[in-house]
C-alpha atoms as a PDB file:
ATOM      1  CA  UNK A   1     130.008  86.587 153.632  1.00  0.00           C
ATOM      2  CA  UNK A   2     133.165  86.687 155.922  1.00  0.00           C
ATOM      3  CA  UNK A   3     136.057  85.263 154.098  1.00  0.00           C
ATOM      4  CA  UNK A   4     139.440  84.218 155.792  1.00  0.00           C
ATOM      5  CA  UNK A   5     143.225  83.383 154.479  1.00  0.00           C
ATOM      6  CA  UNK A   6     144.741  80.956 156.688  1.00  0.00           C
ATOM      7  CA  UNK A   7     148.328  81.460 155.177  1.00  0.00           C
ATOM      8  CA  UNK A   8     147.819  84.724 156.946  1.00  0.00           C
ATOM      9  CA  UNK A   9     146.423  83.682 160.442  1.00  0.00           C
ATOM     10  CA  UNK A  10     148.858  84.778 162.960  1.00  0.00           C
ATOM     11  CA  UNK A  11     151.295  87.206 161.010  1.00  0.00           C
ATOM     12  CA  UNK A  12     150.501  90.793 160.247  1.00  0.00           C
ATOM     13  CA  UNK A  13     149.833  91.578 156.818  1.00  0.00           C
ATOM     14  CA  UNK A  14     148.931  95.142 155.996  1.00  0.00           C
ATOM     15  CA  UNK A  15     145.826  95.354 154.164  1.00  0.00           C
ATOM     16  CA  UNK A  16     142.735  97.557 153.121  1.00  0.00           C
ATOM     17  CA  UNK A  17     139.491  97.333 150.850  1.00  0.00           C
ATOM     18  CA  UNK A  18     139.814  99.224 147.563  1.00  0.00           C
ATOM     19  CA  UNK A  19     137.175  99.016 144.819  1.00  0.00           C
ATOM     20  CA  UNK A  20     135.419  96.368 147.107  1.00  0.00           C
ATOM     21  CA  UNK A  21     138.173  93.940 147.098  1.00  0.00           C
ATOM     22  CA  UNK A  22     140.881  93.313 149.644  1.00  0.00           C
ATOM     23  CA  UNK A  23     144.338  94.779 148.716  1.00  0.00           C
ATOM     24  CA  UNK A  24     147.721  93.326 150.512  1.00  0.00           C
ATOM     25  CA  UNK A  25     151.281  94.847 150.662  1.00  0.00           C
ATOM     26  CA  UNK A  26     153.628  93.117 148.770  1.00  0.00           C
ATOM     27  CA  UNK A  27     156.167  92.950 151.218  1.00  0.00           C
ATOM     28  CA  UNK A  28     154.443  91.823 153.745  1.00  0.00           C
ATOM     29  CA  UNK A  29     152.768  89.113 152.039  1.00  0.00           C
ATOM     30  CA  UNK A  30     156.326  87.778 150.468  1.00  0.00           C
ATOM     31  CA  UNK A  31     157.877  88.445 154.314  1.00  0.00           C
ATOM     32  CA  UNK A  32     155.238  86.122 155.526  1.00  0.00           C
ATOM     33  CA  UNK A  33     155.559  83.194 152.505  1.00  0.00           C
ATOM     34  CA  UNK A  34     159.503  83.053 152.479  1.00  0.00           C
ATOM     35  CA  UNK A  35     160.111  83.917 156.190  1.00  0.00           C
ATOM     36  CA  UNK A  36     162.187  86.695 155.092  1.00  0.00           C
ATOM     37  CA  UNK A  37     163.814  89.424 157.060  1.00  0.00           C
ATOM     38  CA  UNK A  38     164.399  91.673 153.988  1.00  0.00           C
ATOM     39  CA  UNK A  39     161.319  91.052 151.528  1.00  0.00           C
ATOM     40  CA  UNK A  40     161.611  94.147 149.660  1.00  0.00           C
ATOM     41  CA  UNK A  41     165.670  92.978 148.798  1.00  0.00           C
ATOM     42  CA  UNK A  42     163.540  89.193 147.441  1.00  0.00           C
ATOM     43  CA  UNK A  43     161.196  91.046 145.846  1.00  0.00           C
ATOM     44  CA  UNK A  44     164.556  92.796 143.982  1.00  0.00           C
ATOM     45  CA  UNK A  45     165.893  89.130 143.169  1.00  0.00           C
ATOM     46  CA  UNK A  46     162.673  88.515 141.752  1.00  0.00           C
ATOM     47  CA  UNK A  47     162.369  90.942 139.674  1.00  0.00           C
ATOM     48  CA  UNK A  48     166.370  90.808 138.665  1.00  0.00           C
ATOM     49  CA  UNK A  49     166.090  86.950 137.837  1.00  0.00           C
ATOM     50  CA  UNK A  50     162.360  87.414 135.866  1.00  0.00           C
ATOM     51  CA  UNK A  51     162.542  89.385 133.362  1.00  0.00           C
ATOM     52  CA  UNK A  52     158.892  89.045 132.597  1.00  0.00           C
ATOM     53  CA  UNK A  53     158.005  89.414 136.266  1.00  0.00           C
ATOM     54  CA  UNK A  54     159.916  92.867 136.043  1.00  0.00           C
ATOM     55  CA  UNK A  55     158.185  93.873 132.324  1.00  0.00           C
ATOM     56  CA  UNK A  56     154.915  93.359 134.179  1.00  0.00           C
ATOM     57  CA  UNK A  57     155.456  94.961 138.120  1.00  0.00           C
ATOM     58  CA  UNK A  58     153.341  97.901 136.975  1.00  0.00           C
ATOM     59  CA  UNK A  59     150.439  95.867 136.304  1.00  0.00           C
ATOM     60  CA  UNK A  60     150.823  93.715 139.626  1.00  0.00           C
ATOM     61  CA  UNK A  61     152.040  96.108 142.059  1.00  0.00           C
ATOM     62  CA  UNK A  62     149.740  98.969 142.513  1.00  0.00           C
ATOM     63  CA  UNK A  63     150.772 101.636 144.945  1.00  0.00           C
ATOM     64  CA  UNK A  64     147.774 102.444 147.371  1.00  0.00           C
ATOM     65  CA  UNK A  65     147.893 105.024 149.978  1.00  0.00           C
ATOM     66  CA  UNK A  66     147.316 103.179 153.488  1.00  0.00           C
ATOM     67  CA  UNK A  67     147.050 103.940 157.332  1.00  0.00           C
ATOM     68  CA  UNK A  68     150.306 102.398 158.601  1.00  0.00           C
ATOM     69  CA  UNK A  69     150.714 102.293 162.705  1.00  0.00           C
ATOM     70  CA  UNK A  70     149.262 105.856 162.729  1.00  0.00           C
ATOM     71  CA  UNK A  71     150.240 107.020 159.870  1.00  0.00           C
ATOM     72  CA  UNK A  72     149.572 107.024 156.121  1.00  0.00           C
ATOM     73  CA  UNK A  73     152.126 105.996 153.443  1.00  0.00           C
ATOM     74  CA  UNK A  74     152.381 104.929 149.554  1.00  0.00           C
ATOM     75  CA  UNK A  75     152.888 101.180 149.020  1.00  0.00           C
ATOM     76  CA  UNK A  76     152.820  98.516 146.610  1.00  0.00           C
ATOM     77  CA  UNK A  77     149.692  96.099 146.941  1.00  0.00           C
ATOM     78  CA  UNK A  78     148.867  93.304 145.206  1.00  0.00           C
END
Protein backbone atom coordinates (compact mmCIF):
# COMPACT_ATOMS: atom_id res chain seq x y z
CA UNK A 1 0.00 0.00 0.00
CA UNK A 2 1.73 3.31 -1.13
CA UNK A 3 0.52 6.11 0.97
CA UNK A 4 1.07 9.90 0.12
CA UNK A 5 0.80 13.43 2.19
CA UNK A 6 -0.17 16.06 -0.09
CA UNK A 7 0.64 18.91 2.49
CA UNK A 8 4.08 17.67 1.68
CA UNK A 9 4.07 17.40 -2.22
CA UNK A 10 6.60 19.75 -3.48
CA UNK A 11 8.67 20.80 -0.28
CA UNK A 12 11.40 18.71 1.22
CA UNK A 13 10.67 17.18 4.38
CA UNK A 14 13.33 14.98 5.90
CA UNK A 15 12.06 11.70 6.71
CA UNK A 16 12.86 7.91 7.39
CA UNK A 17 11.00 4.56 8.44
CA UNK A 18 11.57 3.60 12.08
CA UNK A 19 9.70 0.72 13.74
CA UNK A 20 7.73 0.43 10.37
CA UNK A 21 6.25 3.79 10.49
CA UNK A 22 7.32 6.98 8.78
CA UNK A 23 9.16 9.49 11.07
CA UNK A 24 9.38 13.44 10.01
CA UNK A 25 11.70 16.23 11.36
CA UNK A 26 10.06 18.63 13.27
CA UNK A 27 11.45 21.49 11.74
CA UNK A 28 10.94 20.76 8.60
CA UNK A 29 7.46 19.81 8.88
CA UNK A 30 6.59 23.25 10.97
CA UNK A 31 8.99 25.18 8.11
CA UNK A 32 6.69 23.76 5.56
CA UNK A 33 3.04 24.48 7.55
CA UNK A 34 3.91 28.16 8.70
CA UNK A 35 6.20 29.13 5.75
CA UNK A 36 8.81 29.89 8.16
CA UNK A 37 12.39 30.83 7.64
CA UNK A 38 13.42 30.03 11.27
CA UNK A 39 11.18 26.94 12.42
CA UNK A 40 13.33 25.80 15.11
CA UNK A 41 13.00 29.77 16.74
CA UNK A 42 8.58 28.84 16.25
CA UNK A 43 9.05 25.75 17.56
CA UNK A 44 10.79 27.90 20.75
CA UNK A 45 7.55 30.22 20.82
CA UNK A 46 5.66 27.19 20.98
CA UNK A 47 6.99 25.70 23.49
CA UNK A 48 7.52 29.24 25.55
CA UNK A 49 3.69 30.13 25.10
CA UNK A 50 2.43 26.17 25.93
CA UNK A 51 3.32 25.19 28.84
CA UNK A 52 1.81 21.80 28.36
CA UNK A 53 3.26 21.55 24.87
CA UNK A 54 6.76 22.10 26.64
CA UNK A 55 5.85 19.46 29.80
CA UNK A 56 5.24 16.97 27.00
CA UNK A 57 8.26 17.67 24.04
CA UNK A 58 9.93 14.51 25.32
CA UNK A 59 7.13 12.39 24.48
CA UNK A 60 6.52 14.11 20.94
CA UNK A 61 9.86 14.88 19.78
CA UNK A 62 12.01 11.87 19.52
CA UNK A 63 15.55 12.38 18.39
CA UNK A 64 16.40 9.80 15.53
CA UNK A 65 19.70 9.53 13.94
CA UNK A 66 19.19 10.29 10.04
CA UNK A 67 21.22 10.51 6.68
CA UNK A 68 21.13 14.28 6.04
CA UNK A 69 22.65 15.46 2.39
CA UNK A 70 25.47 12.92 2.97
CA UNK A 71 25.71 12.89 6.20
CA UNK A 72 24.17 11.56 9.42
CA UNK A 73 22.92 13.76 12.31
CA UNK A 74 20.60 13.62 15.62
CA UNK A 75 17.18 15.25 15.17
CA UNK A 76 13.89 15.64 16.57
CA UNK A 77 11.05 13.64 14.64
CA UNK A 78 7.71 13.50 15.17
Amino acid sequence: METKIAVFRGKEVRKTIHKNEWWFVIIDVVAVLTDSVQSDGYIKDMRRRDPELSKGWGQIATPLLIKTAGEFQHVKII
